[in-house]
PDB file of N, CA and C in Angstrom:
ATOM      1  N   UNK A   1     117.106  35.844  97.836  1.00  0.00           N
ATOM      2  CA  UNK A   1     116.210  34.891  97.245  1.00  0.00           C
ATOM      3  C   UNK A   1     114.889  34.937  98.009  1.00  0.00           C
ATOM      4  N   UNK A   2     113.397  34.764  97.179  1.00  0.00           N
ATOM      5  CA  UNK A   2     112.364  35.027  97.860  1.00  0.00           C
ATOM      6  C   UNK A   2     112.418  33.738  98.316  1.00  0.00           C
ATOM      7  N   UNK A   3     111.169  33.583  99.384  1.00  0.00           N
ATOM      8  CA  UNK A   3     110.960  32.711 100.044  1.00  0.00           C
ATOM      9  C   UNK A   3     110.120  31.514  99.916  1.00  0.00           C
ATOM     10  N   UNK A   4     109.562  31.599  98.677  1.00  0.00           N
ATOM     11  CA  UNK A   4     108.759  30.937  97.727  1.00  0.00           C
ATOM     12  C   UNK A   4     109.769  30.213  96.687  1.00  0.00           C
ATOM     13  N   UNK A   5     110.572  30.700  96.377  1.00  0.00           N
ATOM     14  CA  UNK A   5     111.562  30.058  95.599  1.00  0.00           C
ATOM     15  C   UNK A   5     112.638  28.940  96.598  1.00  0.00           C
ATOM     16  N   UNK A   6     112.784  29.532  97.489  1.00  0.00           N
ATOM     17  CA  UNK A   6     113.753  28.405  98.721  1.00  0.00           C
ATOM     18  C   UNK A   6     112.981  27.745  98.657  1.00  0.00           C
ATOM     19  N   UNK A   7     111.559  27.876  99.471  1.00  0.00           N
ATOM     20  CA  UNK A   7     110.783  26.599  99.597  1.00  0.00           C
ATOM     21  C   UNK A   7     110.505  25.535  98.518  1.00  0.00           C
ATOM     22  N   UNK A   8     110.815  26.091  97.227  1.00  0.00           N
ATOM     23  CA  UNK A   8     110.896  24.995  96.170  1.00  0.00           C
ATOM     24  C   UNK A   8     111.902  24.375  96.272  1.00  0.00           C
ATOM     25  N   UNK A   9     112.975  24.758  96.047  1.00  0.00           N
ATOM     26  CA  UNK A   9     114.456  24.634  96.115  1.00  0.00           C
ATOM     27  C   UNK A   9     114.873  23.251  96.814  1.00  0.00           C
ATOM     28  N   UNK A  10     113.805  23.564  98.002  1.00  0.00           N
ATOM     29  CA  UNK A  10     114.115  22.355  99.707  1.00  0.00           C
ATOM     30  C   UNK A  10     113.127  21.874  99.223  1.00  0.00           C
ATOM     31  N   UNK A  11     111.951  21.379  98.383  1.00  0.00           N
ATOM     32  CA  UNK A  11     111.280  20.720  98.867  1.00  0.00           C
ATOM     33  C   UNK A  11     111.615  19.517  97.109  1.00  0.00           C
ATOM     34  N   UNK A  12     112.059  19.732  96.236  1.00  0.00           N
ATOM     35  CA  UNK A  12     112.906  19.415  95.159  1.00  0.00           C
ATOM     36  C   UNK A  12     113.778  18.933  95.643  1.00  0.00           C
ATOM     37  N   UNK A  13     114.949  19.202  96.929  1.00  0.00           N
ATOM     38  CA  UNK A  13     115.976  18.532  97.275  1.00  0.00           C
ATOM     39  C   UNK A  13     115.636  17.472  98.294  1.00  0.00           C
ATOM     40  N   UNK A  14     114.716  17.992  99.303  1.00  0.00           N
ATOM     41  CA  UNK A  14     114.183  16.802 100.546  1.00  0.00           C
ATOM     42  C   UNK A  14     113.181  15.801  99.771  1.00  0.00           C
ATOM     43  N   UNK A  15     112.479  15.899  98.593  1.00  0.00           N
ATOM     44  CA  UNK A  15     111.478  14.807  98.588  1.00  0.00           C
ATOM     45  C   UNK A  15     112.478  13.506  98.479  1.00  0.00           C
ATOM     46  N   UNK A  16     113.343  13.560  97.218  1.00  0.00           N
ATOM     47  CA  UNK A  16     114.074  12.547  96.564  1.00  0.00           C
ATOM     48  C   UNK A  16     115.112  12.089  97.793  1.00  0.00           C
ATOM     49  N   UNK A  17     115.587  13.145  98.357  1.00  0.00           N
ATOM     50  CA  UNK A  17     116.237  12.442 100.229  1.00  0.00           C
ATOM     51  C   UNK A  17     115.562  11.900 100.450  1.00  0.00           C
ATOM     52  N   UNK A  18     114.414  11.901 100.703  1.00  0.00           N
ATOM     53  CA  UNK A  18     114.051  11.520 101.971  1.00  0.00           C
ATOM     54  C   UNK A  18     113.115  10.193 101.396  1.00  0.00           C
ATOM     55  N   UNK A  19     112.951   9.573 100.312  1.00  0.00           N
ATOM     56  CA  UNK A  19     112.911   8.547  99.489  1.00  0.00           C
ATOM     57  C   UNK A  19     114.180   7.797  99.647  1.00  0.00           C
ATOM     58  N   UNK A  20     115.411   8.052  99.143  1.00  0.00           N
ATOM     59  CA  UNK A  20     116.418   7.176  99.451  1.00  0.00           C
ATOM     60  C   UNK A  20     116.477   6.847 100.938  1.00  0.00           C
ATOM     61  N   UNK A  21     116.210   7.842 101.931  1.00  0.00           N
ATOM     62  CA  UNK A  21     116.446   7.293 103.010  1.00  0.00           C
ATOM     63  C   UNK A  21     115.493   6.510 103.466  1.00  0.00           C
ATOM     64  N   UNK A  22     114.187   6.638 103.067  1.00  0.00           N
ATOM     65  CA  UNK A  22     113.130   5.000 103.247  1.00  0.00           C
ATOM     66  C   UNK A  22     113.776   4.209 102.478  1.00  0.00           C
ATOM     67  N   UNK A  23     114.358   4.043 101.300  1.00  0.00           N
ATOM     68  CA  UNK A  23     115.132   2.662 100.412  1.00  0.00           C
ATOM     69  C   UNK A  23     116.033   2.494 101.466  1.00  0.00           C
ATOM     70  N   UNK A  24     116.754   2.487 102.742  1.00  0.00           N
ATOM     71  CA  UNK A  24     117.836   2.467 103.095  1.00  0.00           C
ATOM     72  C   UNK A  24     117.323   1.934 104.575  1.00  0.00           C
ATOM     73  N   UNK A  25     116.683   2.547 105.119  1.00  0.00           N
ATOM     74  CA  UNK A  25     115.659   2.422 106.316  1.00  0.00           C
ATOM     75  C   UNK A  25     115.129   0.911 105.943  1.00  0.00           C
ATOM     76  N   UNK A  26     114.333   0.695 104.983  1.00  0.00           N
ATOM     77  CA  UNK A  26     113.575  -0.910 104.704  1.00  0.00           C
ATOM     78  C   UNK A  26     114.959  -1.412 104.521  1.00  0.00           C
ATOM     79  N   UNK A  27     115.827  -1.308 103.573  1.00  0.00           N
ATOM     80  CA  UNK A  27     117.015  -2.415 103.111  1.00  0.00           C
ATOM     81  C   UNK A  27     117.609  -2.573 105.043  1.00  0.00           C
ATOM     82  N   UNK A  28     117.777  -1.817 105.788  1.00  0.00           N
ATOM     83  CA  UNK A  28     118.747  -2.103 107.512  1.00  0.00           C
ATOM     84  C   UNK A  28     117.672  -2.973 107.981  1.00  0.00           C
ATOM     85  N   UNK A  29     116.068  -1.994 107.617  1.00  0.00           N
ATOM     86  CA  UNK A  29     115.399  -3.610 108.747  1.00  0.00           C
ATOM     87  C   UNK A  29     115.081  -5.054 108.519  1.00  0.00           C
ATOM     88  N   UNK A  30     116.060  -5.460 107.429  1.00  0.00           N
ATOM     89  CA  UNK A  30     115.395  -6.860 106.648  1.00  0.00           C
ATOM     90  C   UNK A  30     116.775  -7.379 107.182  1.00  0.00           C
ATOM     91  N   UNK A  31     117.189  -6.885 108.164  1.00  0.00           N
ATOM     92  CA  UNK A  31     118.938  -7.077 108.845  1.00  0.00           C
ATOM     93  C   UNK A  31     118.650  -7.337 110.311  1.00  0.00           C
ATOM     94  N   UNK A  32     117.927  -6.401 111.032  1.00  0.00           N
ATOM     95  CA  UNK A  32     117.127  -6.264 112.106  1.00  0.00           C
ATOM     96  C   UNK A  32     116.374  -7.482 112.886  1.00  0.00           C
ATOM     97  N   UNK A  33     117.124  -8.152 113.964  1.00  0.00           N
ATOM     98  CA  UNK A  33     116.070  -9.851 114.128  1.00  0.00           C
ATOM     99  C   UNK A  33     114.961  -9.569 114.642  1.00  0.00           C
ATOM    100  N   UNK A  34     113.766 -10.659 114.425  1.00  0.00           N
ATOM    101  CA  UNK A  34     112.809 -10.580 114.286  1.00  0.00           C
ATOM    102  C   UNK A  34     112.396 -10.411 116.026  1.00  0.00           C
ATOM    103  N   UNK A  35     111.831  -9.119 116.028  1.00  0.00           N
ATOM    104  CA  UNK A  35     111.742  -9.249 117.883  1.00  0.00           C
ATOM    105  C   UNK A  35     110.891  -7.912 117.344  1.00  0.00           C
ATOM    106  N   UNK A  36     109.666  -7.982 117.889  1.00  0.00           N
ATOM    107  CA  UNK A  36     108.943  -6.548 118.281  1.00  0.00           C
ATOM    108  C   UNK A  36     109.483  -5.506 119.140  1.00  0.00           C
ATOM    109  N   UNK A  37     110.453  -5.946 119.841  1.00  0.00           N
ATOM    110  CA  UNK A  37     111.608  -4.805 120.597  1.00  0.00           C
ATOM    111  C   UNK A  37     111.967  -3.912 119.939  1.00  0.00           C
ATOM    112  N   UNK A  38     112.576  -4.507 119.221  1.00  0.00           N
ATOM    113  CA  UNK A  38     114.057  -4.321 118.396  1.00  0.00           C
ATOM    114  C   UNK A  38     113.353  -4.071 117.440  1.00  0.00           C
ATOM    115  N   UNK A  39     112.330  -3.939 116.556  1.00  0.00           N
ATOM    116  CA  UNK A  39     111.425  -3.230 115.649  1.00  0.00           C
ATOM    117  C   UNK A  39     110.943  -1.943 115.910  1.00  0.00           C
ATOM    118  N   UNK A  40     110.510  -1.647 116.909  1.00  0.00           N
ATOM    119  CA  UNK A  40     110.047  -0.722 117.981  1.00  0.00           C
ATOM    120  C   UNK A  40     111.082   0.218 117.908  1.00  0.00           C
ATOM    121  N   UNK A  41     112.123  -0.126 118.517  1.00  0.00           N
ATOM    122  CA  UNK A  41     113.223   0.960 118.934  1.00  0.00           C
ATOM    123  C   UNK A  41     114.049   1.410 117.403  1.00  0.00           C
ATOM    124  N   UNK A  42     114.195   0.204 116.567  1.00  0.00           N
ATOM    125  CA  UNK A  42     114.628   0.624 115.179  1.00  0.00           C
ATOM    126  C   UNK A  42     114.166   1.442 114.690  1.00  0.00           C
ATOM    127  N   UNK A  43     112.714   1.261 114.335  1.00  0.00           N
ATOM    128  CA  UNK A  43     111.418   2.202 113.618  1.00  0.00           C
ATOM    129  C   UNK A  43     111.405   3.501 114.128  1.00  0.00           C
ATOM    130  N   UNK A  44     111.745   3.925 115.884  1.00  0.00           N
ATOM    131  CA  UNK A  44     111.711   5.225 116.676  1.00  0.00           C
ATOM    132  C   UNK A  44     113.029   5.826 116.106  1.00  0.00           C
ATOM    133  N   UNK A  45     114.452   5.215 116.331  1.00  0.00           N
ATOM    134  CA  UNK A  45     115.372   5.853 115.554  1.00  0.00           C
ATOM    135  C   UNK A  45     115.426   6.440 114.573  1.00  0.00           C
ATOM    136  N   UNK A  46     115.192   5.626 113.584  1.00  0.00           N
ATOM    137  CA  UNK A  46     115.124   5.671 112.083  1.00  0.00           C
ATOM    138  C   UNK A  46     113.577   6.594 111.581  1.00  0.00           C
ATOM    139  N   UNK A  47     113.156   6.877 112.731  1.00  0.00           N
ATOM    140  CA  UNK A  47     111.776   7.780 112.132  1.00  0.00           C
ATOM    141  C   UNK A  47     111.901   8.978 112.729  1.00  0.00           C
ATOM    142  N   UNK A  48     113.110   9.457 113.561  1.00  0.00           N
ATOM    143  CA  UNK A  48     113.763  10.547 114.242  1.00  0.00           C
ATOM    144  C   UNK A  48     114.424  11.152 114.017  1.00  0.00           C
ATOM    145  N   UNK A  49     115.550  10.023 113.114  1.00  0.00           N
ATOM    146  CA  UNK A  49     116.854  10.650 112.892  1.00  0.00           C
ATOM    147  C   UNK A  49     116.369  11.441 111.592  1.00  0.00           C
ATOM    148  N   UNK A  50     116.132  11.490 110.983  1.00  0.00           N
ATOM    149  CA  UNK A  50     115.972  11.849 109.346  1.00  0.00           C
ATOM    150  C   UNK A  50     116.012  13.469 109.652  1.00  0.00           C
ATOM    151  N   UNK A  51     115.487  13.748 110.696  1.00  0.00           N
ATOM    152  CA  UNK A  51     115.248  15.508 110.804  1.00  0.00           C
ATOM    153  C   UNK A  51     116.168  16.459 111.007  1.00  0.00           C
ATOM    154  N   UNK A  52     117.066  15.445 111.488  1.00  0.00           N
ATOM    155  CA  UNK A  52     118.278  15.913 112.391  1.00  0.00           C
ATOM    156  C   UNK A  52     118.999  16.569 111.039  1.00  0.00           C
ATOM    157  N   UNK A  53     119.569  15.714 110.133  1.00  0.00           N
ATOM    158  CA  UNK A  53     120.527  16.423 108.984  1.00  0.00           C
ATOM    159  C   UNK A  53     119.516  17.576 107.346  1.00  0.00           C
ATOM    160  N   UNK A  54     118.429  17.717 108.380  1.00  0.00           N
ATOM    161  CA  UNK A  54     117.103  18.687 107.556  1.00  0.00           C
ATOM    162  C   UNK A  54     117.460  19.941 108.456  1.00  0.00           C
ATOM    163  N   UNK A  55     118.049  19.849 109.363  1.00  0.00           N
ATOM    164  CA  UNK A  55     117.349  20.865 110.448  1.00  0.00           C
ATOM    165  C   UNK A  55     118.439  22.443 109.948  1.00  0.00           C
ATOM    166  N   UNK A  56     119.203  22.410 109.207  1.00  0.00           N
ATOM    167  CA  UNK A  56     120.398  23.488 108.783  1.00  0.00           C
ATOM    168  C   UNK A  56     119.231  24.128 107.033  1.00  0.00           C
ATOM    169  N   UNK A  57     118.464  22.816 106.682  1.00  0.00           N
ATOM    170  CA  UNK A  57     118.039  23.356 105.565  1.00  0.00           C
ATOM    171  C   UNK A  57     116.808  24.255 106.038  1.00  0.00           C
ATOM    172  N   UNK A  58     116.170  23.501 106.833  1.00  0.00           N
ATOM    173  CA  UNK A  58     114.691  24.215 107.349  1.00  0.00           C
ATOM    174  C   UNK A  58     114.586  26.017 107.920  1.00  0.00           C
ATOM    175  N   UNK A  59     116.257  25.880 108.667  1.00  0.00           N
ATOM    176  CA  UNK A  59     116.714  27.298 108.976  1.00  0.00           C
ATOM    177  C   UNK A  59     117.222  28.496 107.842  1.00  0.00           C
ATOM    178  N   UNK A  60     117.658  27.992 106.948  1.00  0.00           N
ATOM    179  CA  UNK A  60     117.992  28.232 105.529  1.00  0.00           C
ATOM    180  C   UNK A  60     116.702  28.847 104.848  1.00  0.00           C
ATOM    181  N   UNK A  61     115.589  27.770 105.049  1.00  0.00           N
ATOM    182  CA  UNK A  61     114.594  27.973 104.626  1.00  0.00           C
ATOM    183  C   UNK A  61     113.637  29.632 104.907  1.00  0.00           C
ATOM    184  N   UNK A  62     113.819  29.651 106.607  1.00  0.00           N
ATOM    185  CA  UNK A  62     112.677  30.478 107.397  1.00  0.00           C
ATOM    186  C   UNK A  62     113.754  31.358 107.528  1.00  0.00           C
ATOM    187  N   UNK A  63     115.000  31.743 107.137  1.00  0.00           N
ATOM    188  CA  UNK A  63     115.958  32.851 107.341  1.00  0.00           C
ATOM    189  C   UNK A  63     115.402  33.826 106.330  1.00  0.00           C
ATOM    190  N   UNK A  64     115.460  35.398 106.687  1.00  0.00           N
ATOM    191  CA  UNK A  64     115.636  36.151 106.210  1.00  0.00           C
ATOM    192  C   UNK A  64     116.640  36.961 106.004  1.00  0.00           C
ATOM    193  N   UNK A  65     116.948  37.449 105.059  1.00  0.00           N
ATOM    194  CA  UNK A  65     118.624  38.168 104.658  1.00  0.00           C
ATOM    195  C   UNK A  65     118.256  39.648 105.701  1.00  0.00           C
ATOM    196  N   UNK A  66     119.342  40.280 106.204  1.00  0.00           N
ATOM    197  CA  UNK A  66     119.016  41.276 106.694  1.00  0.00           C
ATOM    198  C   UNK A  66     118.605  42.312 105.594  1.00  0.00           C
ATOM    199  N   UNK A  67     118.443  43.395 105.757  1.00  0.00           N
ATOM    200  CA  UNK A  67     118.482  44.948 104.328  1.00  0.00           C
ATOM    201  C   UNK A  67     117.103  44.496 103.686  1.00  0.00           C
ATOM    202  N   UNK A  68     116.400  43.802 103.662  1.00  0.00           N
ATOM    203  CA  UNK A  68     115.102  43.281 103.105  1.00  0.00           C
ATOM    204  C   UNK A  68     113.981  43.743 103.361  1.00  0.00           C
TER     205      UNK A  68
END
């Protein structure tokens, strides 16, 4: 598969992710007590983690097949 076509592929599958996971992110911090701490450290998590379960697609992405 060219590499122009993956990059569609992932970016068709990550936009609409990564939308639910802001619907999901706002719905935990309206849970979250009201403390600029604890906003702080929520917001750093939750603005970190998201990459972590991207990071198998992104390699997917920049892989090349060998014989090419």
């Amino acid at each position: 598969m060219k590499s122009r076509q993956k990059k569609l592929i992932a970016v068709l599958a990550i936009m609409p992710a990564l939308t639910l996971y802001m619907g999901l992110v706002l719905f935990v911090a309206d849970w979250i007590p009201d403390h600029w701490a604890l906003d702080l450290l929520f917001y750093m998590v939750a603005g970190t983690i998201w990459a972590f379960p991207l990071k198998p697609v992104f390699a997917w992405i920049n892989h090349e097949p060998e014989g090419d």
